[in-house]
PDB file of N, CA and C in Angstrom:
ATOM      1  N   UNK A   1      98.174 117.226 100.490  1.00  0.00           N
ATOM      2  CA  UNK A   1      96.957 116.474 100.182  1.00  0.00           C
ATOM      3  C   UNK A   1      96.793 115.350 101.199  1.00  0.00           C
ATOM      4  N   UNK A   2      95.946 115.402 102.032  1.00  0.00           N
ATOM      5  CA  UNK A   2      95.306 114.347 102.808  1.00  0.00           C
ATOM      6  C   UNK A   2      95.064 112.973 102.309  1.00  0.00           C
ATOM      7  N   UNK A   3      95.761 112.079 102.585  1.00  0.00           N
ATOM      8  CA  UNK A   3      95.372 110.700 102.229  1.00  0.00           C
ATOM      9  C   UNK A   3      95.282 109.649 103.079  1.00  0.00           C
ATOM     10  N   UNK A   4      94.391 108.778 103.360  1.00  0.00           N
ATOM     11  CA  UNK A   4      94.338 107.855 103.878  1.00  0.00           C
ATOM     12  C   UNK A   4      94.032 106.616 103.226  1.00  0.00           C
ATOM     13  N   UNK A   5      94.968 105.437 103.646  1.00  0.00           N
ATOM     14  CA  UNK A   5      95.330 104.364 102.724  1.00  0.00           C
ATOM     15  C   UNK A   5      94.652 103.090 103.686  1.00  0.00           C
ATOM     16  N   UNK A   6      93.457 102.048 103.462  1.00  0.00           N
ATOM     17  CA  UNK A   6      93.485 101.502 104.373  1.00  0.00           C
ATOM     18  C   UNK A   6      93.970 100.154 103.960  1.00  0.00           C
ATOM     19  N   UNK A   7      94.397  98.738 104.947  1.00  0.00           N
ATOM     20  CA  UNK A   7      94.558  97.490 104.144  1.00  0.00           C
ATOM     21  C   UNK A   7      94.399  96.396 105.420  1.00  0.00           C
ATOM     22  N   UNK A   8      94.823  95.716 104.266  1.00  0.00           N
ATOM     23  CA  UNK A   8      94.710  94.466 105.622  1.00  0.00           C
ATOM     24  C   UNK A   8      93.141  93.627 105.055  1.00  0.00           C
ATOM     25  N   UNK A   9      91.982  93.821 104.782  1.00  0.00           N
ATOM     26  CA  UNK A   9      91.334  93.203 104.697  1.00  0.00           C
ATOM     27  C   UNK A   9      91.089  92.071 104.223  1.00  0.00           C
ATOM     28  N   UNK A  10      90.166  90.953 104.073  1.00  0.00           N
ATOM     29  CA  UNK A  10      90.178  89.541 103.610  1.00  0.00           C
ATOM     30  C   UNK A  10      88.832  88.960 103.867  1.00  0.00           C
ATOM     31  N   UNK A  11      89.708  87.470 103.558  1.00  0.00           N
ATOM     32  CA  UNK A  11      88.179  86.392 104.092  1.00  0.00           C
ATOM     33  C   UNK A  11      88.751  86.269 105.329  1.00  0.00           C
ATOM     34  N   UNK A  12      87.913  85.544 106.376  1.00  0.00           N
ATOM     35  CA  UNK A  12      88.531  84.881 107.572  1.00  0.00           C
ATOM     36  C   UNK A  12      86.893  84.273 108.045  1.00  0.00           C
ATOM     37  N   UNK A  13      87.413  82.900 108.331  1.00  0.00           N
ATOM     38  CA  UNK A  13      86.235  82.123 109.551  1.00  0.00           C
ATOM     39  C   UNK A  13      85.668  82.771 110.037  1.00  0.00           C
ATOM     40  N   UNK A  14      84.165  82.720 110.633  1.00  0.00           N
ATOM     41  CA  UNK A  14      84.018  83.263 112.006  1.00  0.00           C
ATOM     42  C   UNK A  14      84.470  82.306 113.273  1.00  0.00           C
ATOM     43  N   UNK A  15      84.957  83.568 114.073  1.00  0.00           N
ATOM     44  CA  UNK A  15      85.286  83.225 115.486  1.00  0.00           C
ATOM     45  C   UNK A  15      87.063  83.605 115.307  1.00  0.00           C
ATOM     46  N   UNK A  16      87.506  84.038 113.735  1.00  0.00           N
ATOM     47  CA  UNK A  16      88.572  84.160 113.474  1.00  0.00           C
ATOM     48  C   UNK A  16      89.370  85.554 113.715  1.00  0.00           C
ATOM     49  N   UNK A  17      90.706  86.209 113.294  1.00  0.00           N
ATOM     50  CA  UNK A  17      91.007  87.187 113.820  1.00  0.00           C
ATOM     51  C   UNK A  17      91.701  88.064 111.968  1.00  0.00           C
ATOM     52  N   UNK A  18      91.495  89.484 112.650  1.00  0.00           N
ATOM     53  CA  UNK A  18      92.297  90.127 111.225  1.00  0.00           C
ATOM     54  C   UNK A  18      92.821  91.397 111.759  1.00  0.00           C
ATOM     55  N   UNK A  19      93.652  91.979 111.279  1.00  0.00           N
ATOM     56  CA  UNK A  19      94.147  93.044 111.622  1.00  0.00           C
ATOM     57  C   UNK A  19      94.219  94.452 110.466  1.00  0.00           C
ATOM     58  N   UNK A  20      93.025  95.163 110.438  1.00  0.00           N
ATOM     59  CA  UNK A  20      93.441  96.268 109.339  1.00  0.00           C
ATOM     60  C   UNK A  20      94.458  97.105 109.940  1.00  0.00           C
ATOM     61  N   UNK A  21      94.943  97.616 109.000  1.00  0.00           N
ATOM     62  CA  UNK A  21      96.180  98.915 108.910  1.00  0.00           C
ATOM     63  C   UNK A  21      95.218 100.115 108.177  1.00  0.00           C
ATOM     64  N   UNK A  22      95.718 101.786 108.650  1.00  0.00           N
ATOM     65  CA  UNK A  22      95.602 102.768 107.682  1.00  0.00           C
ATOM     66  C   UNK A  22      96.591 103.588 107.867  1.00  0.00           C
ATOM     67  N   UNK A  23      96.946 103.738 107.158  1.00  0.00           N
ATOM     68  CA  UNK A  23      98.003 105.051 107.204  1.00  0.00           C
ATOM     69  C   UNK A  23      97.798 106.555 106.361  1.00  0.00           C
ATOM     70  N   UNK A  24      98.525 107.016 107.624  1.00  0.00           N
ATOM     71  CA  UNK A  24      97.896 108.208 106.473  1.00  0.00           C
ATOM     72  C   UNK A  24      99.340 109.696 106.290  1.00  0.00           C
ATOM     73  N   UNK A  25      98.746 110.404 104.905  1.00  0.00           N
ATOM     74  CA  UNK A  25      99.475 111.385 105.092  1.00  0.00           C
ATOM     75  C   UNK A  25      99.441 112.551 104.382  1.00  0.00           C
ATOM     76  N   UNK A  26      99.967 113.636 104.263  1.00  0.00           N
ATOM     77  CA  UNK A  26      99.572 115.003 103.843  1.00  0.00           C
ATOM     78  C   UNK A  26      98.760 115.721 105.289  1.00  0.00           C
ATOM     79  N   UNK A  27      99.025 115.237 106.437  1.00  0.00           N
ATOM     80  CA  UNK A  27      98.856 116.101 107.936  1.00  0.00           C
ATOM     81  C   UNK A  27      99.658 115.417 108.771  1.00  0.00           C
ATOM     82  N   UNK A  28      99.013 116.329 109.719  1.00  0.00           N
ATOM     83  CA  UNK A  28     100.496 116.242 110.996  1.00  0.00           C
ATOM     84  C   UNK A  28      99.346 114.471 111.578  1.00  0.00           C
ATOM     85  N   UNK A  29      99.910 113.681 111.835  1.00  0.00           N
ATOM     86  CA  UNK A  29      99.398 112.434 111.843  1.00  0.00           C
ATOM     87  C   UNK A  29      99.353 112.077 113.539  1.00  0.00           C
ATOM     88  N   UNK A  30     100.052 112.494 114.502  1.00  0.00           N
ATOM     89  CA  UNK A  30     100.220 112.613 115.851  1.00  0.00           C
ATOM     90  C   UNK A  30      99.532 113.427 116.282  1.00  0.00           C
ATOM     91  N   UNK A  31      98.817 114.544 115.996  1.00  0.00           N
ATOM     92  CA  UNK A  31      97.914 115.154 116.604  1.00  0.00           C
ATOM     93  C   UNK A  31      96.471 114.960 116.020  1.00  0.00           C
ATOM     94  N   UNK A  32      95.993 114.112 115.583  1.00  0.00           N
ATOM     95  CA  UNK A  32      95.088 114.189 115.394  1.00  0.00           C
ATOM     96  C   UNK A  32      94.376 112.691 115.385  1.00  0.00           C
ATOM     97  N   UNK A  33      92.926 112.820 115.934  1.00  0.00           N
ATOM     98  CA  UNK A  33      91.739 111.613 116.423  1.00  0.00           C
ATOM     99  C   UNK A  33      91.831 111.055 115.041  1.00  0.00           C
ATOM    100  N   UNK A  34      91.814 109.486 115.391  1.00  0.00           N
ATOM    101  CA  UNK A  34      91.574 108.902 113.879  1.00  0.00           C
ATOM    102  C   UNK A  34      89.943 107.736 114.398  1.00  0.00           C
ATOM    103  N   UNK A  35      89.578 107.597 113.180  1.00  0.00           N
ATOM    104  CA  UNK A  35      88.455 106.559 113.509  1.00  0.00           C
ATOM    105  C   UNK A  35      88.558 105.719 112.790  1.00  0.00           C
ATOM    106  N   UNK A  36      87.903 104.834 113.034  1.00  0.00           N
ATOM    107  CA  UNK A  36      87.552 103.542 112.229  1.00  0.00           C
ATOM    108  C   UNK A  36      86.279 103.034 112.244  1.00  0.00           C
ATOM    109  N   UNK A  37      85.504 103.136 110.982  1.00  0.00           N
ATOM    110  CA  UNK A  37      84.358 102.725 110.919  1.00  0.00           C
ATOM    111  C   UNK A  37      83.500 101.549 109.305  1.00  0.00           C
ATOM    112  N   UNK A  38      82.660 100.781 109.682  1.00  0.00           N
ATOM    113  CA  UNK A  38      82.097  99.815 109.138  1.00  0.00           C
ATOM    114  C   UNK A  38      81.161 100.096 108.640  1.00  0.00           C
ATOM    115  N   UNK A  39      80.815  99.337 107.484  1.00  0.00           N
ATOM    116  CA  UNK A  39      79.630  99.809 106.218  1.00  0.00           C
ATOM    117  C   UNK A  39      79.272  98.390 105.719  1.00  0.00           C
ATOM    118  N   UNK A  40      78.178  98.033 106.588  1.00  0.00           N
ATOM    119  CA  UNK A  40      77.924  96.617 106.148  1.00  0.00           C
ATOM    120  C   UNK A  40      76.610  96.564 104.719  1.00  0.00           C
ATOM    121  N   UNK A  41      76.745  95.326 104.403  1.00  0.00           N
ATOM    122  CA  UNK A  41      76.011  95.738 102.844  1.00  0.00           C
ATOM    123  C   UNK A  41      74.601  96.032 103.119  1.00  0.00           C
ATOM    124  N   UNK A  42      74.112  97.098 102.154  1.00  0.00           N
ATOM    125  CA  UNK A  42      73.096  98.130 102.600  1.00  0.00           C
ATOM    126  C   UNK A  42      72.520  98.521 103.985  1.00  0.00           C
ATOM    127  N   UNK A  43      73.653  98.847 104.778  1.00  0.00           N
ATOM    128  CA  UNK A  43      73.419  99.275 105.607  1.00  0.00           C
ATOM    129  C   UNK A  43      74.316 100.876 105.660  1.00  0.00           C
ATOM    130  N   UNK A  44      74.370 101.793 106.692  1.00  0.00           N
ATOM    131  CA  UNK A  44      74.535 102.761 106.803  1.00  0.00           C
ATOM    132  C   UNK A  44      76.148 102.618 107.499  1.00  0.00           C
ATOM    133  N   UNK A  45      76.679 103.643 107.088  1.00  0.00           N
ATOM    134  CA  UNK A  45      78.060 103.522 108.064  1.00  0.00           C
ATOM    135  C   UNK A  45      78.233 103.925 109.168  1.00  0.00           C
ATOM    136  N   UNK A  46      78.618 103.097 110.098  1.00  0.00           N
ATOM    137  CA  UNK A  46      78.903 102.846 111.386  1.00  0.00           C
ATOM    138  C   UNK A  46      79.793 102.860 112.257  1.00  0.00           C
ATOM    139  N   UNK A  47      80.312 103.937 113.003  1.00  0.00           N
ATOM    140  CA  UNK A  47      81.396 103.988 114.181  1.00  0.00           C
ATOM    141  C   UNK A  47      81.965 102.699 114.796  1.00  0.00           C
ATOM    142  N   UNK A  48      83.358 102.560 114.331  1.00  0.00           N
ATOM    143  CA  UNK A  48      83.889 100.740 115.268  1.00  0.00           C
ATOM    144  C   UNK A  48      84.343 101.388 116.610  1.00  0.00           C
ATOM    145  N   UNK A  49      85.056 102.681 116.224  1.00  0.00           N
ATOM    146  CA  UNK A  49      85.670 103.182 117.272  1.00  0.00           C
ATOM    147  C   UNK A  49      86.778 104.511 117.075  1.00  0.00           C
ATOM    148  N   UNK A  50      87.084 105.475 117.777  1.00  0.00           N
ATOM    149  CA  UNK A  50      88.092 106.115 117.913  1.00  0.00           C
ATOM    150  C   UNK A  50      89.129 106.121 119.000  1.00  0.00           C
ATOM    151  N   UNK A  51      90.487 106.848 118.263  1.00  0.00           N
ATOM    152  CA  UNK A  51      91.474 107.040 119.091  1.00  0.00           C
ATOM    153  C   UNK A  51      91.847 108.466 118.999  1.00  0.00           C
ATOM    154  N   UNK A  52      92.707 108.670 120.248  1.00  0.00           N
ATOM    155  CA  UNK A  52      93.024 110.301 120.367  1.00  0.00           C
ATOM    156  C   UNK A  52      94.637 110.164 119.846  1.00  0.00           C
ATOM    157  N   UNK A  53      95.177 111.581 119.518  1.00  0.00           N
ATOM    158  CA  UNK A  53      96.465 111.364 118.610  1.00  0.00           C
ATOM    159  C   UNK A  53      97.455 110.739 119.004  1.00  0.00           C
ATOM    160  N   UNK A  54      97.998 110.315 120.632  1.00  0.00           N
ATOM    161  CA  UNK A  54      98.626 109.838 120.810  1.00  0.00           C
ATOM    162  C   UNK A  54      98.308 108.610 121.709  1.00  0.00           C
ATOM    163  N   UNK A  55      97.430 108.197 121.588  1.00  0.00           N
ATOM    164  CA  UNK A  55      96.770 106.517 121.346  1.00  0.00           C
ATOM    165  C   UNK A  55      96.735 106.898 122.885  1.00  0.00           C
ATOM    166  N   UNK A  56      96.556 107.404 123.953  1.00  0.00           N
ATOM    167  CA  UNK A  56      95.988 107.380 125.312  1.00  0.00           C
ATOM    168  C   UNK A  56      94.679 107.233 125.173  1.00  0.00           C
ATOM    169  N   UNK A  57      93.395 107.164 125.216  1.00  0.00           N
ATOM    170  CA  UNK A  57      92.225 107.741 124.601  1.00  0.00           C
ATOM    171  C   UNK A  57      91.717 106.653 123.573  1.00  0.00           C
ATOM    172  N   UNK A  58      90.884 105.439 123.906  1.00  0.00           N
ATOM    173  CA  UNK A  58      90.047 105.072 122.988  1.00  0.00           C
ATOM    174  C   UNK A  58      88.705 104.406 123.131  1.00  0.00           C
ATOM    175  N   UNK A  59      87.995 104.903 122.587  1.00  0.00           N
ATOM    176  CA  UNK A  59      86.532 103.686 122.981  1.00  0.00           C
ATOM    177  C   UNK A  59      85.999 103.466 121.733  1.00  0.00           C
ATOM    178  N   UNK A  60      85.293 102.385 121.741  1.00  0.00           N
ATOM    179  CA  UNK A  60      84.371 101.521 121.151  1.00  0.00           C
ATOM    180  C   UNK A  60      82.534 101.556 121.112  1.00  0.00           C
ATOM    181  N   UNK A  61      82.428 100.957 119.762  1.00  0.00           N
ATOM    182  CA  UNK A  61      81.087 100.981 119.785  1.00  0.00           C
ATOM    183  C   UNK A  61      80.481  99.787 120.455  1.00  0.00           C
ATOM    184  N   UNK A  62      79.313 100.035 121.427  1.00  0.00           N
ATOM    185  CA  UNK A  62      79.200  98.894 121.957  1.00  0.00           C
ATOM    186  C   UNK A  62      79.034  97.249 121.173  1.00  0.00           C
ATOM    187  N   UNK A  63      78.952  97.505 120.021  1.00  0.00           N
ATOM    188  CA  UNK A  63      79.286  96.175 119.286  1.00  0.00           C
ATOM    189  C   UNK A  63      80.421  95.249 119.535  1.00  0.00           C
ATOM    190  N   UNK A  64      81.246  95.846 119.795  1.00  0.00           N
ATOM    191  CA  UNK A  64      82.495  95.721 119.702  1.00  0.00           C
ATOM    192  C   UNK A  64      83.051  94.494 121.087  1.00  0.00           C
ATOM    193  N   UNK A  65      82.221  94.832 122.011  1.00  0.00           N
ATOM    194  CA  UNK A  65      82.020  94.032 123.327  1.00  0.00           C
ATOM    195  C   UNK A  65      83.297  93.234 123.245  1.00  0.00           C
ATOM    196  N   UNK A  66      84.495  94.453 123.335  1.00  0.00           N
ATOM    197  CA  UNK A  66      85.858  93.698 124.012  1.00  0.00           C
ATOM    198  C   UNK A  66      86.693  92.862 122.758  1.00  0.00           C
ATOM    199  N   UNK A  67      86.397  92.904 121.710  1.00  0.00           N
ATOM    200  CA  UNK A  67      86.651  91.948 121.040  1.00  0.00           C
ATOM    201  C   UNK A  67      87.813  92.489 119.678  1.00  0.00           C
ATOM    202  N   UNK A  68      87.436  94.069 119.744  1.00  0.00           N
ATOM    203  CA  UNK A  68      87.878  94.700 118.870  1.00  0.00           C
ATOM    204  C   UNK A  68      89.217  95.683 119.746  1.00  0.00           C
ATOM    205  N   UNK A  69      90.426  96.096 119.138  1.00  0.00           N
ATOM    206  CA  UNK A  69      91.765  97.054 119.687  1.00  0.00           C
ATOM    207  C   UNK A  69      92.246  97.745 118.714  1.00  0.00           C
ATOM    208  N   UNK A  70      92.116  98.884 119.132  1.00  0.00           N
ATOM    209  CA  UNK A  70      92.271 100.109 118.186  1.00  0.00           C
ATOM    210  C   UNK A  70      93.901 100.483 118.676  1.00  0.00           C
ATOM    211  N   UNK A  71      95.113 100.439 117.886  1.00  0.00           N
ATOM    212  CA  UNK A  71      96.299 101.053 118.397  1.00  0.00           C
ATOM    213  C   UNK A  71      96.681 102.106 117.311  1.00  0.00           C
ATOM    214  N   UNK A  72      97.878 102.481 117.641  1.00  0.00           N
ATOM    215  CA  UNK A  72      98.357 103.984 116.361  1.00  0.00           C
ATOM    216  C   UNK A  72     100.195 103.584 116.679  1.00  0.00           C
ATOM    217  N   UNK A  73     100.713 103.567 115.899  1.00  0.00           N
ATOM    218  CA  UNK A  73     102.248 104.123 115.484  1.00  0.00           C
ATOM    219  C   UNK A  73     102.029 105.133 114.800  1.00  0.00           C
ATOM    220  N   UNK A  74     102.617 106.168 115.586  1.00  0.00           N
ATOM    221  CA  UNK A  74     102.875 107.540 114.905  1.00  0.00           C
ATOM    222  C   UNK A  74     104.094 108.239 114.171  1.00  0.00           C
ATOM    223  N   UNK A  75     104.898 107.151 114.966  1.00  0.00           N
ATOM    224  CA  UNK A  75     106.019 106.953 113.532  1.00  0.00           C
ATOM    225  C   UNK A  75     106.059 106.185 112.387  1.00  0.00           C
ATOM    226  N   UNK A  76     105.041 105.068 112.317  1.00  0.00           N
ATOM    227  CA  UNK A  76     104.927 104.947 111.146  1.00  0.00           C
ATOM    228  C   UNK A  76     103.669 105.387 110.530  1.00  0.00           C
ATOM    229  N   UNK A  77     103.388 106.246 111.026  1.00  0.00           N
ATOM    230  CA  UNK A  77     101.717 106.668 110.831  1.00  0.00           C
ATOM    231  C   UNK A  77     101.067 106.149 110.513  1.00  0.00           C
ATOM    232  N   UNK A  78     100.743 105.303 111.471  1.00  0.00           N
ATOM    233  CA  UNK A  78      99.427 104.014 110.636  1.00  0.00           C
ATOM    234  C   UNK A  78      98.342 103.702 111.992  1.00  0.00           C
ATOM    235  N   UNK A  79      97.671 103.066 111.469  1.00  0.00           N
ATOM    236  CA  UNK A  79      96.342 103.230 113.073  1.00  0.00           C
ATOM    237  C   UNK A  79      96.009 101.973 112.494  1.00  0.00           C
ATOM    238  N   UNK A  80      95.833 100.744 113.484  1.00  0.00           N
ATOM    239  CA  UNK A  80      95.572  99.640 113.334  1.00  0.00           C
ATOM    240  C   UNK A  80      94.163  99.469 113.937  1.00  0.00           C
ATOM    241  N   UNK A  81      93.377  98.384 113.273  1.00  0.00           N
ATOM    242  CA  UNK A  81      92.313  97.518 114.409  1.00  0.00           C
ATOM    243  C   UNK A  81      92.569  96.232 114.248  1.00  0.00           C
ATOM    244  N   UNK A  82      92.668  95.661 115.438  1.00  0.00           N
ATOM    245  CA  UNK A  82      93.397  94.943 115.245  1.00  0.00           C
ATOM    246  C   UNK A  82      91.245  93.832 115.990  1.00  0.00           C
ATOM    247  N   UNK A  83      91.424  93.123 115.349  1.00  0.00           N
ATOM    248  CA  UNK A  83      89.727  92.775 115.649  1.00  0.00           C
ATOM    249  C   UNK A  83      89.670  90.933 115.531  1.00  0.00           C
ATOM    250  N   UNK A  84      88.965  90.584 116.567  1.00  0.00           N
ATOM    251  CA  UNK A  84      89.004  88.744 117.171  1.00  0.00           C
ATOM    252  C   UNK A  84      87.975  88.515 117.638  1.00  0.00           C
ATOM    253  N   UNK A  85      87.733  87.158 117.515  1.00  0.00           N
ATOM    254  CA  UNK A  85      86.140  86.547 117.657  1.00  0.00           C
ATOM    255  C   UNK A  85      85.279  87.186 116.189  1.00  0.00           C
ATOM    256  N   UNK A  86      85.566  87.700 115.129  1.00  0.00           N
ATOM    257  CA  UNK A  86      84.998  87.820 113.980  1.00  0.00           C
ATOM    258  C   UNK A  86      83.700  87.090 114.255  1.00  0.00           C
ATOM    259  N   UNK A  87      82.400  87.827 113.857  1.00  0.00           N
ATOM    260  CA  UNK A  87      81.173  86.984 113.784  1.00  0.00           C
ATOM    261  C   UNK A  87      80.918  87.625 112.122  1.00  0.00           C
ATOM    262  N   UNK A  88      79.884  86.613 111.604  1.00  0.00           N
ATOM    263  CA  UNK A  88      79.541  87.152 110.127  1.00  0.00           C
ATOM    264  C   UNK A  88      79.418  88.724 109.888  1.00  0.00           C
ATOM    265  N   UNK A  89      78.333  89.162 111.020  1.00  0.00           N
ATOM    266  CA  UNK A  89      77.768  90.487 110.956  1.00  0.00           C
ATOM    267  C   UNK A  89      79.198  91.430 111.050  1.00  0.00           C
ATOM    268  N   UNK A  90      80.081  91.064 111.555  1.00  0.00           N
ATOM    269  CA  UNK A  90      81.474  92.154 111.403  1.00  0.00           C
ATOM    270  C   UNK A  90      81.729  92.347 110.255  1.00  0.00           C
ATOM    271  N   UNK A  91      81.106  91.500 109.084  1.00  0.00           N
ATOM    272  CA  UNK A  91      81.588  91.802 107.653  1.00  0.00           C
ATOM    273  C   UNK A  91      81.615  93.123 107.132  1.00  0.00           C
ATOM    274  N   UNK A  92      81.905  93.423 106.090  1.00  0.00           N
ATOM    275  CA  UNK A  92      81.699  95.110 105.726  1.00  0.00           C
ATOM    276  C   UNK A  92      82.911  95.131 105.048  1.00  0.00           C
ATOM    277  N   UNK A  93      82.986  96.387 104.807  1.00  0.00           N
ATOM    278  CA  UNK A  93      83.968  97.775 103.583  1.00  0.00           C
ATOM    279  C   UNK A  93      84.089  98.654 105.306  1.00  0.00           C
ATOM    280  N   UNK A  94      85.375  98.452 106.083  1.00  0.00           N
ATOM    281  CA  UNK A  94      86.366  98.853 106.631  1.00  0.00           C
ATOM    282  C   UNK A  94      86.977 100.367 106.280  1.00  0.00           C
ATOM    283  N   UNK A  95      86.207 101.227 107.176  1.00  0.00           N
ATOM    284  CA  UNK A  95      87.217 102.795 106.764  1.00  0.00           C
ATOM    285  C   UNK A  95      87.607 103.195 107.897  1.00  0.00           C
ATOM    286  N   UNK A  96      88.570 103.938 107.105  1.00  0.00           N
ATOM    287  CA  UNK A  96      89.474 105.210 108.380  1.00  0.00           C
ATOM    288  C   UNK A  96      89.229 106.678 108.179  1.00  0.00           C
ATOM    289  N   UNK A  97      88.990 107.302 109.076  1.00  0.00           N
ATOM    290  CA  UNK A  97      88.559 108.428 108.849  1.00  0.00           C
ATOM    291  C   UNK A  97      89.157 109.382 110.031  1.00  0.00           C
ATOM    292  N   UNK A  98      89.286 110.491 109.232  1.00  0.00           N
ATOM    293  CA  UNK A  98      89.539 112.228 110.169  1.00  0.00           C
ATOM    294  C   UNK A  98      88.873 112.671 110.399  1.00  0.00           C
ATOM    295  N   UNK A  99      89.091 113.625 110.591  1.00  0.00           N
ATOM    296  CA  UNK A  99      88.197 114.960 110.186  1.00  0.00           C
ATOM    297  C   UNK A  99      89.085 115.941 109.785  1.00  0.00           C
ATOM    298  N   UNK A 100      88.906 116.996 108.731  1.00  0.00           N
ATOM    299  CA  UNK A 100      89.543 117.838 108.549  1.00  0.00           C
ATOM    300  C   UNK A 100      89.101 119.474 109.455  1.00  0.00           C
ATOM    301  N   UNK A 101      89.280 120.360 109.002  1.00  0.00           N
ATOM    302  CA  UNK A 101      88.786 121.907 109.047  1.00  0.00           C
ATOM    303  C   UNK A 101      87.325 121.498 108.345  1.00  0.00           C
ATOM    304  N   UNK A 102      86.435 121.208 108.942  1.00  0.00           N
ATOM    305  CA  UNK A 102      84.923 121.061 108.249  1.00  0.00           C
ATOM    306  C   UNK A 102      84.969 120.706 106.996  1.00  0.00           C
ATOM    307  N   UNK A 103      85.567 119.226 107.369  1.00  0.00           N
ATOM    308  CA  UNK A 103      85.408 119.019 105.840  1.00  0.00           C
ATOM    309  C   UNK A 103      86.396 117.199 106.588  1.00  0.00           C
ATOM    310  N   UNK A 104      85.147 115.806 106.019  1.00  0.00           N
ATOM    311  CA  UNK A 104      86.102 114.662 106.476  1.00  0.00           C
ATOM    312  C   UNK A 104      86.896 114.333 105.768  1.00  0.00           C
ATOM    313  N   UNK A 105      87.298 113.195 105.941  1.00  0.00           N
ATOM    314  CA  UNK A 105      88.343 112.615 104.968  1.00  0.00           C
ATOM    315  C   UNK A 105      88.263 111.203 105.069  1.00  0.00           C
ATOM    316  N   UNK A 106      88.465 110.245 104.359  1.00  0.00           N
ATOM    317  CA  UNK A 106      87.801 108.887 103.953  1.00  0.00           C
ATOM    318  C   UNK A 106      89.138 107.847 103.710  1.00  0.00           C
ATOM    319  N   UNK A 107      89.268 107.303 103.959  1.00  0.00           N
ATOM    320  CA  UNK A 107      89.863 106.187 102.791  1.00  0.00           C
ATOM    321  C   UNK A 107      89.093 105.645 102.069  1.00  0.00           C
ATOM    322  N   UNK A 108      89.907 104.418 101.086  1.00  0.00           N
ATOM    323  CA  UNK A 108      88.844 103.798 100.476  1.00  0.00           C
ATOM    324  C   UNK A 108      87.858 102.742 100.935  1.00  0.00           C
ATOM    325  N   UNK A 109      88.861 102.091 102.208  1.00  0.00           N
ATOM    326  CA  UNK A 109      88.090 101.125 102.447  1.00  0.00           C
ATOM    327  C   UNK A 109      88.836  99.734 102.328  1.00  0.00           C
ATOM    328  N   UNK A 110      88.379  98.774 102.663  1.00  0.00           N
ATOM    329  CA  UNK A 110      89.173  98.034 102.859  1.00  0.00           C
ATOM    330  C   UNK A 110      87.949  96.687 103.284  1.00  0.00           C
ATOM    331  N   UNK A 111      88.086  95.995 102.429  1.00  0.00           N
ATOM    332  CA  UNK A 111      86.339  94.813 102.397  1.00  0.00           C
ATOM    333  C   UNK A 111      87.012  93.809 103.550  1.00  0.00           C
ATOM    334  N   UNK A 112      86.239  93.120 104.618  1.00  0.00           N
ATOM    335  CA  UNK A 112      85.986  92.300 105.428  1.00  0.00           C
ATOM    336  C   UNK A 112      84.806  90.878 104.955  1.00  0.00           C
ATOM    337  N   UNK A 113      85.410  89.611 104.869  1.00  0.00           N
ATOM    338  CA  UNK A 113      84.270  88.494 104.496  1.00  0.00           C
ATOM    339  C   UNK A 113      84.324  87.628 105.594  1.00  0.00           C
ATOM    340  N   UNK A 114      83.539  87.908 106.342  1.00  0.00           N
ATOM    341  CA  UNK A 114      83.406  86.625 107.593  1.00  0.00           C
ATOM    342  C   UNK A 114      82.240  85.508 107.090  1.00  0.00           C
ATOM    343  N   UNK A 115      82.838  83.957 107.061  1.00  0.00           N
ATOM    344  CA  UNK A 115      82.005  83.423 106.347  1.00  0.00           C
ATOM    345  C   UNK A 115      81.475  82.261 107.811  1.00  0.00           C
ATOM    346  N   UNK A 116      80.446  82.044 108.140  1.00  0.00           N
ATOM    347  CA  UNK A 116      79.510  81.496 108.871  1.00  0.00           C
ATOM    348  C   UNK A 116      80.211  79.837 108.869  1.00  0.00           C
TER     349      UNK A 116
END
């Protein structure tokens, strides 16, 4: 069974820094692209960025303008963003995502409060 666990989230200042974690498991966790993407309130969900399975390989949404670092331990199977300079609008419900055999896979999420 596929699971992805995400954490790390909080309040933080803007201009401040946070670091989510996801880990995941029930697949082979080294071969495979993980993403990370943002769901700000009523808005649509949004690509932060991906990585390829063995973290060579990553880009960003141009939002992101340098500010945001996507890494992976694949021994501890976890995929970090590690994200600085926080502005309000970075706020959101924080996911990690796969893809399976036609078919994604989600965490729950993980809430972000950047307060002005």
């Amino acid at each position: 069974q596929v699971q992805l666990v995400e954490s790390g989230g909080g309040y933080v200042q803007a201009g401040g820094s946070l670091t989510l974690s996801c880990t995941g498991s029930g697949f082979r966790f080294s071969s495979n692209v993980l993403y990370w993407y943002r769901q700000g309130p009523g808005k649509e969900r949004e690509r932060v960025g991906i990585m390829n399975g063995d973290g060579s390989n990553t880009k960003y949404a141009d939002f992101v303008n340098g500010r945001f670092t996507i890494s992976r331990d694949n021994a501890k199977r976890t995929t970090y963003l590690h994200m600085t300079d926080l502005h309000p609008e970075n706020a959101g419900v924080y996911y990690c995502h796969k893809n399976g055999l036609g078919f994604p896979y989600w965490g729950q999420g993980t809430q972000v409060i950047v307060s002005s």
